[in-house]
Every structure is written in structure tokens, then in C-alpha cells.
N, C-alpha and C. Protein backbone atom coordinates (compact mmCIF):
# COMPACT_ATOMS: atom_id res chain seq x y z
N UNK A 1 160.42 173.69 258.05
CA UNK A 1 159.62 172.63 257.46
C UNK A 1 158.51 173.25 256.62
N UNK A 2 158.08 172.34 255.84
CA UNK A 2 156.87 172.44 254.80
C UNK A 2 155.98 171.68 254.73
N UNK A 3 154.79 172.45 254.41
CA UNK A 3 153.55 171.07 253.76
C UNK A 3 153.49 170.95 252.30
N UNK A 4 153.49 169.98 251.96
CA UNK A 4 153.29 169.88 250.21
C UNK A 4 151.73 169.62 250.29
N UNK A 5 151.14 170.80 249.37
CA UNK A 5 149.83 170.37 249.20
C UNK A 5 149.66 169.12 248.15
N UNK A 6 148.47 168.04 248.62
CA UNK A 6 148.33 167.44 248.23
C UNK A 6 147.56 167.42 246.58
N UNK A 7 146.59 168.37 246.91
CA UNK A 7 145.96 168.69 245.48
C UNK A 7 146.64 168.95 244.35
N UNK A 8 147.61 169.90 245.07
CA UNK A 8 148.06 171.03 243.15
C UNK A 8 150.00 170.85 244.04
N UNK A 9 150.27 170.04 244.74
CA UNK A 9 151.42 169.73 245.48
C UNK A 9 152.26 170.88 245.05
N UNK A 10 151.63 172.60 245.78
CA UNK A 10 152.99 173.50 245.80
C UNK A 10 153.32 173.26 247.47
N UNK A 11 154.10 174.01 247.55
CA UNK A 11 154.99 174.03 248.63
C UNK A 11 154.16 175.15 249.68
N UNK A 12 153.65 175.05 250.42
CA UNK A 12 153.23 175.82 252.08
C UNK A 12 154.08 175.78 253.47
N UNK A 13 153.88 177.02 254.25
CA UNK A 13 154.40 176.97 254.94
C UNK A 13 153.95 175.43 256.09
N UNK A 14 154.68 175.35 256.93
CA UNK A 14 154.73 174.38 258.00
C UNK A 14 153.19 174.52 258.91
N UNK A 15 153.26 176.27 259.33
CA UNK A 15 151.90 176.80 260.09
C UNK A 15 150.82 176.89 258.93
N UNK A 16 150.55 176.99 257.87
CA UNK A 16 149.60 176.64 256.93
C UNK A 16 148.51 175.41 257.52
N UNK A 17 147.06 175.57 257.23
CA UNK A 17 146.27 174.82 257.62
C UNK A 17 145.58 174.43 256.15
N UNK A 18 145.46 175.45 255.12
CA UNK A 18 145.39 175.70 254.06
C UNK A 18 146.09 175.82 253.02
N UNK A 19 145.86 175.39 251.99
CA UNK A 19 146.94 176.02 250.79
C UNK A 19 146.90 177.25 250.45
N UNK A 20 147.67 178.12 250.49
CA UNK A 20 148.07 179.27 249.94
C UNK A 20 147.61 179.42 248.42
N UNK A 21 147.69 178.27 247.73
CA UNK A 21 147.26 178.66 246.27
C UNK A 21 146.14 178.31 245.69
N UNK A 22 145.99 176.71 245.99
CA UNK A 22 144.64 176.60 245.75
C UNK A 22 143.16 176.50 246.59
N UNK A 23 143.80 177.23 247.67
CA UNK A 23 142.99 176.86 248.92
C UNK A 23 142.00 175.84 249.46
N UNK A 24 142.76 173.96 249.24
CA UNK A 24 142.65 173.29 249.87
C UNK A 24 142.85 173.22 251.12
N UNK A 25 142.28 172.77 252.03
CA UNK A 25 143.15 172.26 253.26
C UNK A 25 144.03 171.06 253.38
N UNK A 26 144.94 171.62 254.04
CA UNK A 26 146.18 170.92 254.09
C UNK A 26 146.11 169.69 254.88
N UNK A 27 146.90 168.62 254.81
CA UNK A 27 146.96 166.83 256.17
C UNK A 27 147.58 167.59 257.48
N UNK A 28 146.83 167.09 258.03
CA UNK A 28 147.91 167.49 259.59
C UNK A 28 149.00 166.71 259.25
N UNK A 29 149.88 167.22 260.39
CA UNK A 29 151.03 165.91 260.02
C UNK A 29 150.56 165.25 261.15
N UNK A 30 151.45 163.88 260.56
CA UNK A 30 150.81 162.65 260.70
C UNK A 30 151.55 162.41 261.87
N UNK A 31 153.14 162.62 262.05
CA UNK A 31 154.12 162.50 262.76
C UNK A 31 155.03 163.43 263.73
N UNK A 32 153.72 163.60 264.64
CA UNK A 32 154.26 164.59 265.76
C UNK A 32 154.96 164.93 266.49
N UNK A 33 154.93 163.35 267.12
CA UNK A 33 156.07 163.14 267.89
C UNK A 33 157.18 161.94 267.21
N UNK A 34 157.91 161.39 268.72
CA UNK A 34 158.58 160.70 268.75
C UNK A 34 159.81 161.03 267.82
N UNK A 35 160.82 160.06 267.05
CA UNK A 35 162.10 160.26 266.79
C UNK A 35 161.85 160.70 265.25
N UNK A 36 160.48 160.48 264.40
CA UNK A 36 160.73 160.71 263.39
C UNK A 36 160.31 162.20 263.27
N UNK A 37 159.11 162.18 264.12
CA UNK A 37 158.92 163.84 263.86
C UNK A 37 159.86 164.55 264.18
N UNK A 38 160.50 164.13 265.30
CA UNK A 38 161.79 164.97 265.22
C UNK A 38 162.83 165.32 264.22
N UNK A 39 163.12 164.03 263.46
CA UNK A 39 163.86 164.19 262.36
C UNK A 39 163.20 165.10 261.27
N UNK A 40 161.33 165.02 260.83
CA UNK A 40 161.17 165.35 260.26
C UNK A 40 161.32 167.13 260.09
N UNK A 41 161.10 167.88 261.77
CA UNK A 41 161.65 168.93 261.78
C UNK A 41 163.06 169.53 261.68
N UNK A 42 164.10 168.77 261.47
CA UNK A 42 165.36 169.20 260.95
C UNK A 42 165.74 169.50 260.06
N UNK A 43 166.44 170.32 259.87
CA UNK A 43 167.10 170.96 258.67
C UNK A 43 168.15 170.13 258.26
N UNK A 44 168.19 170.82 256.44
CA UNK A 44 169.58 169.65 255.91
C UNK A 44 170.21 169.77 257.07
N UNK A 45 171.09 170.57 257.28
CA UNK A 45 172.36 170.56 257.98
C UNK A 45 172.62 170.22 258.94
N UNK A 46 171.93 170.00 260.36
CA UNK A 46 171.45 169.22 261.12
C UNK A 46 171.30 167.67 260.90
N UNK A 47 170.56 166.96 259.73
CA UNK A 47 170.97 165.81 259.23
C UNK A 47 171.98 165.52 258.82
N UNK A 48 173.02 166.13 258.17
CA UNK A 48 174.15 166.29 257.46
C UNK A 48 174.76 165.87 258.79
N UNK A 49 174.92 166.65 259.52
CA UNK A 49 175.84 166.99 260.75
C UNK A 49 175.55 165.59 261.33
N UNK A 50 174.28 164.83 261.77
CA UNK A 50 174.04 163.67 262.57
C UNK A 50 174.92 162.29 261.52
N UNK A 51 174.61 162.75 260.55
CA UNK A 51 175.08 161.50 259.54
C UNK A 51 176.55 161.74 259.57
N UNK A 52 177.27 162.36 259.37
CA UNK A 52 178.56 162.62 259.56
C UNK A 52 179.17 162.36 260.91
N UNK A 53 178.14 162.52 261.93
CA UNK A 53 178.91 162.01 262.99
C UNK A 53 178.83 160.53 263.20
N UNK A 54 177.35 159.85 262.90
CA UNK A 54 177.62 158.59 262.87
C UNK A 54 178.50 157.64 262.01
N UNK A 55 179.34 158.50 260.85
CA UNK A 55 179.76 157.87 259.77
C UNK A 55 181.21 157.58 260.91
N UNK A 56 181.41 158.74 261.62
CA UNK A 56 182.64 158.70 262.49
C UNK A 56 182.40 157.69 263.27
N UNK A 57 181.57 157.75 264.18
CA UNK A 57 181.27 156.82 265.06
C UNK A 57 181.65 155.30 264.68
N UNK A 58 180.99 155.09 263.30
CA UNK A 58 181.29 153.21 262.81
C UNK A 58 182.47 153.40 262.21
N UNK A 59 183.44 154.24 261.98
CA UNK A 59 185.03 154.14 261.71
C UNK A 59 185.46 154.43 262.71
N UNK A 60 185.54 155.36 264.03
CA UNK A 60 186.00 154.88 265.20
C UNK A 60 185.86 153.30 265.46
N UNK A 61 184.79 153.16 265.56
CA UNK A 61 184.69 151.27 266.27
C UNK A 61 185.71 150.54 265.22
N UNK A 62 185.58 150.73 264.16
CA UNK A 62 186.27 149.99 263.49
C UNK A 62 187.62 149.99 263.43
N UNK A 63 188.35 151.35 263.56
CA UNK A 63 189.99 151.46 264.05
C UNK A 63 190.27 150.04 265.72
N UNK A 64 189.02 150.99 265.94
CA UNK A 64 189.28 149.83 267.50
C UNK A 64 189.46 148.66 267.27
N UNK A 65 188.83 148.48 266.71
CA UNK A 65 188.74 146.54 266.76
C UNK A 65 189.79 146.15 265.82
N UNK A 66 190.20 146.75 265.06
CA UNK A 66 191.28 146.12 263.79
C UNK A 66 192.82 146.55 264.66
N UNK A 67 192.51 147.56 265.63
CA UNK A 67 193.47 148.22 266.30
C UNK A 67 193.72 147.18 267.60
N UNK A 68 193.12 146.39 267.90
CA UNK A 68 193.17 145.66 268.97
C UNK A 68 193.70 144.20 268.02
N UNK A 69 193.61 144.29 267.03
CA UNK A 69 194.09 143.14 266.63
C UNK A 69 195.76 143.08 266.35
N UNK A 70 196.03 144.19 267.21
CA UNK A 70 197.93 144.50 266.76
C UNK A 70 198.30 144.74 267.98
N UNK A 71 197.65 144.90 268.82
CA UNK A 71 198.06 146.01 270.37
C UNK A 71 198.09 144.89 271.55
N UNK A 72 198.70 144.88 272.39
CA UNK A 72 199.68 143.81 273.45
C UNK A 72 198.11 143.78 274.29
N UNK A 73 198.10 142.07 274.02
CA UNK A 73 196.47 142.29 275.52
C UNK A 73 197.45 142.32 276.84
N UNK A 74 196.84 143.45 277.33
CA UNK A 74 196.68 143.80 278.67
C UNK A 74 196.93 142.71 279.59
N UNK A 75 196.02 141.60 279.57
CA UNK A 75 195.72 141.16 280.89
C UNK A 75 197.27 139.72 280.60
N UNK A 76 197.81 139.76 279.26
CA UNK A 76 198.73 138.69 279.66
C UNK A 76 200.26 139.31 279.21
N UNK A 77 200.34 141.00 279.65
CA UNK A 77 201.64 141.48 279.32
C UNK A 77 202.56 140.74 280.09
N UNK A 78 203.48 140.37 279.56
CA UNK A 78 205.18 140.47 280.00
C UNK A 78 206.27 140.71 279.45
N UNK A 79 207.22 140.60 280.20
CA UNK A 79 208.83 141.12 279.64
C UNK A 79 209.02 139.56 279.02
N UNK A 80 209.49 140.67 277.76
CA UNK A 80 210.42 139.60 276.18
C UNK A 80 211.34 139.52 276.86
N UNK A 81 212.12 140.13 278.07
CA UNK A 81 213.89 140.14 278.26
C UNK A 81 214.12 138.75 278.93
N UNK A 82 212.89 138.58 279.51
CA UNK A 82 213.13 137.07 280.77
C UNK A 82 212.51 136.43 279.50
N UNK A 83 211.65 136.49 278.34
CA UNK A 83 211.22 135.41 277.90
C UNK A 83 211.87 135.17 276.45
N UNK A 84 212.18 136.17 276.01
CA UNK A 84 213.81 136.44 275.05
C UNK A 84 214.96 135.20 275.70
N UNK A 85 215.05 135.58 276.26
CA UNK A 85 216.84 135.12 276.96
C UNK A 85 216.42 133.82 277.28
N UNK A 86 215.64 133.18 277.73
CA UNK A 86 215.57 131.76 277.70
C UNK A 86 215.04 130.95 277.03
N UNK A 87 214.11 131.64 275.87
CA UNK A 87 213.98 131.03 274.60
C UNK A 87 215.09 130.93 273.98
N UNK A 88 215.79 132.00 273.11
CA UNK A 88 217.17 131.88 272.68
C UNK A 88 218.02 131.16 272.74
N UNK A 89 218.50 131.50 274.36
CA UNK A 89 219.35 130.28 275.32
C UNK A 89 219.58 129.05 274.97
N UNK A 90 217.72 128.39 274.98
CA UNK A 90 217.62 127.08 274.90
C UNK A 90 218.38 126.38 273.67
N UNK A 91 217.81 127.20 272.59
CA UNK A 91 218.19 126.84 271.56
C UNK A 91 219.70 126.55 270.87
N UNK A 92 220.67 127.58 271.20
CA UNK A 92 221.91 127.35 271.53
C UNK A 92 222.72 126.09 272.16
N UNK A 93 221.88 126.08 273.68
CA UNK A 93 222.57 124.92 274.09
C UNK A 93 222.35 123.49 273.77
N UNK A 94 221.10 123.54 273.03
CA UNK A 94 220.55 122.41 272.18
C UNK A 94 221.36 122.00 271.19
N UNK A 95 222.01 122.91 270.46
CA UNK A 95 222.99 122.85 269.00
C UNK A 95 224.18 122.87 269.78
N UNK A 96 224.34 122.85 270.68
CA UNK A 96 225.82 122.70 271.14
C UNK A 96 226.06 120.94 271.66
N UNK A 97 225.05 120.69 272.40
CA UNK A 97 224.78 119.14 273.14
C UNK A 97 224.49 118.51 271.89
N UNK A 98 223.55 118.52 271.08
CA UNK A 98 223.36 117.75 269.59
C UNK A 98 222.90 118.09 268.77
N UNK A 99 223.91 118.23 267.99
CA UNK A 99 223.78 118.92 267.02
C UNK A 99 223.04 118.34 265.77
N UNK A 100 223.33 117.38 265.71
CA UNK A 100 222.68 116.66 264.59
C UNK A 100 220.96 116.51 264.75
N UNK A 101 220.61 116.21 265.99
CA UNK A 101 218.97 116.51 265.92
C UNK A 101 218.20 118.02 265.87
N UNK A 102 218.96 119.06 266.18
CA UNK A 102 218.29 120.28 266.26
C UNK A 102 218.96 121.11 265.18
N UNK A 103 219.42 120.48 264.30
CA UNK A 103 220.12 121.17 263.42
C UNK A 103 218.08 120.70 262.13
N UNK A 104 218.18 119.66 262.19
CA UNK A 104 216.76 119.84 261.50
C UNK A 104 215.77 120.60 261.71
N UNK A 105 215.58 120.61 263.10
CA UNK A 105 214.63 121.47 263.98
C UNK A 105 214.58 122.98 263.43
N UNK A 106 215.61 123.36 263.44
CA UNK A 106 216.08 124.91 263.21
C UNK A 106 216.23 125.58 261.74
N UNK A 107 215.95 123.90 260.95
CA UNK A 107 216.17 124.33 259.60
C UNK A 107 214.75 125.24 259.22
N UNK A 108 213.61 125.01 259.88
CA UNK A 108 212.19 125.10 259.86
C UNK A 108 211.94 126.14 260.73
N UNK A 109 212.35 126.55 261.82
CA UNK A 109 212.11 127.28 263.37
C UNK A 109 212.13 128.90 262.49
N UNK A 110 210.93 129.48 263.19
CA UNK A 110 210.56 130.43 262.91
C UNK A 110 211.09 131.53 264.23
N UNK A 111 211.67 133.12 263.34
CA UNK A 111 212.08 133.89 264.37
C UNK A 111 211.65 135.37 263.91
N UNK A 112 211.93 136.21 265.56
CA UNK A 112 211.27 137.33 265.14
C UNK A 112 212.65 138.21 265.32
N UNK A 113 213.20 138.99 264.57
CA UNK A 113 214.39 139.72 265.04
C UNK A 113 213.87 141.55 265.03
N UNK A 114 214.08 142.09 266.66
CA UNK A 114 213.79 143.24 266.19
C UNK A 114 215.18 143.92 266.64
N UNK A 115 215.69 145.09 266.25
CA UNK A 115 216.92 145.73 265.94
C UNK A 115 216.57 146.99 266.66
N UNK A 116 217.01 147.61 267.45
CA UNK A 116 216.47 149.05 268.01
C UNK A 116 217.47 149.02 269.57
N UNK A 117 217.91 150.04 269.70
CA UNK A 117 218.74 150.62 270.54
C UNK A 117 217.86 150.74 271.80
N UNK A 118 216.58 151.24 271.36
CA UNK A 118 215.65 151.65 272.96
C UNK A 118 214.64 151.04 273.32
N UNK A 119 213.93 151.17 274.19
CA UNK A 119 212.40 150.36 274.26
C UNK A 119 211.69 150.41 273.29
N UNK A 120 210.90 149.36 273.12
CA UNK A 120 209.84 148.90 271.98
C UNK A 120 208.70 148.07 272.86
N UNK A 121 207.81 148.05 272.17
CA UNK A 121 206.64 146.88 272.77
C UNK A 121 205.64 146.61 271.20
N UNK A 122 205.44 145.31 271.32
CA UNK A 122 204.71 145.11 270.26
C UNK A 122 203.43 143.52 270.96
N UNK A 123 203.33 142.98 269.54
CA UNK A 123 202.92 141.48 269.79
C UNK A 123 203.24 140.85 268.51
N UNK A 124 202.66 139.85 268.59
CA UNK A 124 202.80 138.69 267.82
C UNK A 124 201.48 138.08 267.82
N UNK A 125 201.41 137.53 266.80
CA UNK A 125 199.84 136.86 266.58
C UNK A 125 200.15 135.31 265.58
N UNK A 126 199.90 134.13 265.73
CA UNK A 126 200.07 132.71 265.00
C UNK A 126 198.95 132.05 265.56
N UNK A 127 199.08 130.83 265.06
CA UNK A 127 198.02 129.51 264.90
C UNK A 127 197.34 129.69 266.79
N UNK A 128 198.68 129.85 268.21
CA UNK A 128 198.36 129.92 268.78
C UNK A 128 197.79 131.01 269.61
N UNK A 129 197.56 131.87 268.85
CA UNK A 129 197.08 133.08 269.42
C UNK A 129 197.70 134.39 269.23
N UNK A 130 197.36 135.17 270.35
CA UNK A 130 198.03 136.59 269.93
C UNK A 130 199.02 136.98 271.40
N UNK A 131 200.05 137.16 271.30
CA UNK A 131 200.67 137.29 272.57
C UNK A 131 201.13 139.23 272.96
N UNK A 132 201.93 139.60 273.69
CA UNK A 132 202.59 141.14 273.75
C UNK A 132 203.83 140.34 273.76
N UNK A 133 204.71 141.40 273.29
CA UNK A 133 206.48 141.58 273.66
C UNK A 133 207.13 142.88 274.05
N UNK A 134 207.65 142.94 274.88
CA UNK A 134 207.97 144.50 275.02
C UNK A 134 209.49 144.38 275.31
N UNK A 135 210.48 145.13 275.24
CA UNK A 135 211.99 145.08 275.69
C UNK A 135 212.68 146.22 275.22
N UNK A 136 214.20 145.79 275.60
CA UNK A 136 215.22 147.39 275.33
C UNK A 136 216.00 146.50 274.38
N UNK A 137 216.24 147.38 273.32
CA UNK A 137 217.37 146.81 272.77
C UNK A 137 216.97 145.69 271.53
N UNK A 138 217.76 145.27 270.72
CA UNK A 138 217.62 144.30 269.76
C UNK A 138 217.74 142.92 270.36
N UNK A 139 216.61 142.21 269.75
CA UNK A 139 216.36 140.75 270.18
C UNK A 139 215.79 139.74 269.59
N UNK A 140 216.36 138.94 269.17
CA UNK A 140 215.36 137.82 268.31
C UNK A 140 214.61 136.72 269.42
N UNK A 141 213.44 136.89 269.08
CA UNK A 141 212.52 135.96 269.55
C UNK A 141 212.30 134.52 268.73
N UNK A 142 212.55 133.23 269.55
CA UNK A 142 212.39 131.96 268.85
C UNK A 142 210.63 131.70 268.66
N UNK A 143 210.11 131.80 267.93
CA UNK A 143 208.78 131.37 267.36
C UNK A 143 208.38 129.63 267.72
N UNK A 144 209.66 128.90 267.19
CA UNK A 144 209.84 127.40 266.93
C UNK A 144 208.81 127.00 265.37
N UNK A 145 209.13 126.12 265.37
CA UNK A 145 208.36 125.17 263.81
C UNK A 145 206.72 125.77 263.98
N UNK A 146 206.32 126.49 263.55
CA UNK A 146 204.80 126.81 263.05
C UNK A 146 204.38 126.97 261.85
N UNK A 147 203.34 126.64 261.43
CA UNK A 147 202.69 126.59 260.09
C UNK A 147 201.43 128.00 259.99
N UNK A 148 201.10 128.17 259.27
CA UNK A 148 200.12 129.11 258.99
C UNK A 148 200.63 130.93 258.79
N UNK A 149 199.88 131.63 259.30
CA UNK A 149 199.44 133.06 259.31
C UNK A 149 200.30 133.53 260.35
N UNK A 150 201.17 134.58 260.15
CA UNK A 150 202.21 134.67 261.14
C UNK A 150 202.03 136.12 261.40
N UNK A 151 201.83 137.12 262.27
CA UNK A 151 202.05 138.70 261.98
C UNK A 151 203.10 138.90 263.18
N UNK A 152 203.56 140.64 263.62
CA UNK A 152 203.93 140.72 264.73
C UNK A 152 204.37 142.55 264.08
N UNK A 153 204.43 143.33 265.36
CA UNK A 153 204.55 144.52 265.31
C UNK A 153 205.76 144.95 266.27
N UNK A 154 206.55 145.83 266.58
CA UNK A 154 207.07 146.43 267.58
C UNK A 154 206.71 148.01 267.27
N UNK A 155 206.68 148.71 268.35
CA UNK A 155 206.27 150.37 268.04
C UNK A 155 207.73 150.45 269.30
N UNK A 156 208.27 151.71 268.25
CA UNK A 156 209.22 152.79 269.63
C UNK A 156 208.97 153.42 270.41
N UNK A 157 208.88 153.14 272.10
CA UNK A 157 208.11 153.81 272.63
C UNK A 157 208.58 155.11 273.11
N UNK A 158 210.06 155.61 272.32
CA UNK A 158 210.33 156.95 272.38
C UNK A 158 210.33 157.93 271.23
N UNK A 159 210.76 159.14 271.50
CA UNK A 159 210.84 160.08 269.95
C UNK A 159 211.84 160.31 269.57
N UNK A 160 212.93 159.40 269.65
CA UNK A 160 214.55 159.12 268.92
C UNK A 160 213.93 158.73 267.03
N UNK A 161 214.72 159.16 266.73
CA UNK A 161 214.73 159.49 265.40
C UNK A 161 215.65 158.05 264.61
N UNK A 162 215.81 157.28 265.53
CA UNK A 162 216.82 156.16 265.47
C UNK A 162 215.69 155.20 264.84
N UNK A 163 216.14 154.38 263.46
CA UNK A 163 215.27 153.19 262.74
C UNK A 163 215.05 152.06 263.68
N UNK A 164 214.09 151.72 263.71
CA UNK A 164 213.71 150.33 264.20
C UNK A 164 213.03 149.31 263.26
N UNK A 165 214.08 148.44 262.92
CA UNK A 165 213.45 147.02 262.17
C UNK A 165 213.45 145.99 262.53
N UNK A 166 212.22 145.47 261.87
CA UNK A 166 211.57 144.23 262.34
C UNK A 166 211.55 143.54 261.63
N UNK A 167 211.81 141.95 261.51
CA UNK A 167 212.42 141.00 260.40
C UNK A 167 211.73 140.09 261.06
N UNK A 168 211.09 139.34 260.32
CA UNK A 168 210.53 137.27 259.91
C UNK A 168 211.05 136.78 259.18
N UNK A 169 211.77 135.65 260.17
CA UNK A 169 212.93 134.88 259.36
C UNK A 169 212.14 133.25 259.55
N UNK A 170 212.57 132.26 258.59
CA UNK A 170 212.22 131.18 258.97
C UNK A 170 213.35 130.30 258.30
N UNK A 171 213.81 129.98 258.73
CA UNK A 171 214.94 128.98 258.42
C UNK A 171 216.58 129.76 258.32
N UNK A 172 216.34 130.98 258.66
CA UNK A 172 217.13 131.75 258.10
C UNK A 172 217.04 132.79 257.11
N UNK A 173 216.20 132.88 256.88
CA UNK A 173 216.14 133.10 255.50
C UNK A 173 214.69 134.58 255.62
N UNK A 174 215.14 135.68 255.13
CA UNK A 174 214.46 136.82 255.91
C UNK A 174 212.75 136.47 255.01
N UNK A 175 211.68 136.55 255.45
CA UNK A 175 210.61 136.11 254.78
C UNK A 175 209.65 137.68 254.60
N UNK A 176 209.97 138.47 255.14
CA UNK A 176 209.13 140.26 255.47
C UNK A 176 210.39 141.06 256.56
N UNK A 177 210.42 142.16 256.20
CA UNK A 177 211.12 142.93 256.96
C UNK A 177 210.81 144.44 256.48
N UNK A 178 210.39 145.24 258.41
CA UNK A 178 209.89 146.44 257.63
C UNK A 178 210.69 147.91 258.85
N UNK A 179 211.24 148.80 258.23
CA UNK A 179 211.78 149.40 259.34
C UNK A 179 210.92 150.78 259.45
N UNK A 180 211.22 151.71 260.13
CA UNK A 180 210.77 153.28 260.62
C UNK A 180 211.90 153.95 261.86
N UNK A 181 211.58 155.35 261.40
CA UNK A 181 212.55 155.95 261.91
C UNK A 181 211.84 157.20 262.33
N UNK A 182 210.29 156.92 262.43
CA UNK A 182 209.27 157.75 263.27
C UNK A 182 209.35 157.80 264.17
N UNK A 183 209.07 159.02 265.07
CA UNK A 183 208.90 159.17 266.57
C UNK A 183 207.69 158.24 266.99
N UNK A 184 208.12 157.64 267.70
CA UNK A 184 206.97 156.60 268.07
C UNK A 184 206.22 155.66 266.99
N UNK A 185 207.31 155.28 266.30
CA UNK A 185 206.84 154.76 264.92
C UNK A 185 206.78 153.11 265.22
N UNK A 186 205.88 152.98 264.09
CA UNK A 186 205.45 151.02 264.64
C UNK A 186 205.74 150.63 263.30
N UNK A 187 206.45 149.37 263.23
CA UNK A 187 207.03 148.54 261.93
C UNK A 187 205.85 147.20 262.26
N UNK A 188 205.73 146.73 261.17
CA UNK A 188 204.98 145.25 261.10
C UNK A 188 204.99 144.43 260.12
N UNK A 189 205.36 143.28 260.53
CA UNK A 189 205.19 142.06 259.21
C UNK A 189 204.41 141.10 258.98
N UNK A 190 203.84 140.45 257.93
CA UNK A 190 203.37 139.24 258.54
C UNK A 190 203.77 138.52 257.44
N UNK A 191 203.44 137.24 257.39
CA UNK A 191 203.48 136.24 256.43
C UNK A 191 202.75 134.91 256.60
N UNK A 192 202.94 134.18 255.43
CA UNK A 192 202.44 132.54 256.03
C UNK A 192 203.48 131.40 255.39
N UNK A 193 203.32 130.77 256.42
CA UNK A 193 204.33 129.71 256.42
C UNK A 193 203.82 128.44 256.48
């Protein structure tokens, strides 16, 4: 650290009581303690170093939170296989018993198809919230008739080199579809409907 003389403002050392050049006396400093004097005794690089870590710090938080907006909540995981298979199901035996009323239904019915040989886990996020899905194997999930902001992810939860795609269909009709063939690779779509 330094004192800037005030008179003829050259530069003095820190232990200076006096100016070296024009031999004024120098201000005490003003700021001894607490957090600024502290700062004020640091070197660039030391500041450099604090600012750089806090720059990390508010882009960590921020992965988090944008990262939680894709990632299966915890507290309401379950298996897609029991909730796959009787969504699906339903729908089938609906178009089989009458056809003529759920044939409209379905013209509109929103689905999630994911394609993959091994385990996956993802979620889904719409008007009603954000849910998890996790399962083995390829499976289309029935959505049903929804309007708005649609997303959903699956990640591979092995290091098979095998593609996994993920398709939003709504009426049939593919609306986003995105694949990967990363080890532990995550596909995602969204759209609005």
C-alpha cells in the first residue's frame, strides 16, 4: 500500500508519516479497520483472485437453479414403467370400445416418445407443473390435450454409446425431436402448443 500525498499528490510509502518530497505530513488513514481497510491493504491480485471467485460463485448458483429447472424433484420420483403402461393402456382400450369419441380426443393429445435400449430418467415440465420420469427401454408417455409451454428431458444413465431420442408429438405429428449418443448424454425438447 501507499499514501498519495495530498499537497504535491506523489506517491509515499504506506509507513511514511511525511512526504518524501515535499515534506508535508501525510492523513493517517482514515480506514483501519474493519472490511474496507482490509480490502484497502490488498494487492491487485488478491482482489483479482476474490472477484473471480465471486464471479464463480453467482454462475455456480445460477447453473443450480436453471439446473433444477430440468432435473426430476426428488421428493415426487417415480417409475414411468407403472405410470407408462397404464397411461398408454388406457388410451388404446378407449379407441378400441369407441372409437368415434376418442378418436377426436387423440387428434389433439400430446405425447412424449423416448427411444433407448437402457435406463434413462428425465422430467417433464407443462401448465401443470414439473414432474420426473425414469425407465428402461423406449416408451411413449400420454401427456393428454394441453395447451401452453411444454419441455421434457431424458439423460442415459449409462456410458453405452447407443443414441437416445426424444420426440414431442401432438396429434401425431413430431413437433421437436432431439437425439445423443453421449455417455451419459441428456436430449431435450420443448415447445408450445
Amino acid at each position: 500500500m501507499t499514501k498519495v500525498c495530498p499537497n504535491c499528490s506523489k506517491v509515499n510509502k504506506d509507513s511514511s508519516t511525511f512526504c518524501e518530497h515535499c515534506g508535508n505530513p501525510l492523513p493517517e488513514e482514515t480506514q483501519k479497520g474493519g472490511f474496507m481497510g482490509w480490502w484497502n491493504k490488498q494487492g491487485t491480485g488478491v482482489k483479482v483472485g476474490i472477484g473471480i471467485a465471486g464471479v464463480c460463485c453467482v454462475g455456480l448458483i445460477i447453473l443450480i437453479a436453471f439446473g433444477a429447472m430440468f432435473l426430476p424433484d426428488l421428493n415426487t420420483l417415480s417409475d414411468t414403467t407403472t405410470t407408462d403402461t397404464s397411461s398408454s393402456s388406457t388410451p388404446a382400450t378407449n379407441t378400441e370400445s369407441s372409437s368415434s369419441s376418442s378418436s377426436d380426443s387423440s387428434s389433439s393429445a400430446v405425447s412424449l416418445v423416448i427411444s433407448y435400449s437402457g435406463e434413462w430418467s428425465g422430467a417433464i415440465s407443462d401448465e401443470s407443473g414439473t414432474r420426473s420420469i425414469e425407465g428402461t427401454g423406449s416408451k411413449t408417455i400420454d401427456l393428454g390435450d394441453i395447451t401452453g409451454a411444454v419441455a421434457a428431458n431424458a439423460q442415459k444413465m449409462d456410458d453405452s454409446s447407443e443414441t437416445l431420442t426424444i420426440s414431442l408429438k401432438s396429434g401425431g405429428e413430431t413437433l421437436e425431436k432431439q437425439s445423443t449418443s453421449a455417455d451419459y448424454g441428456m436430449a431435450q425438447v420443448s415447445a408450445y402448443i
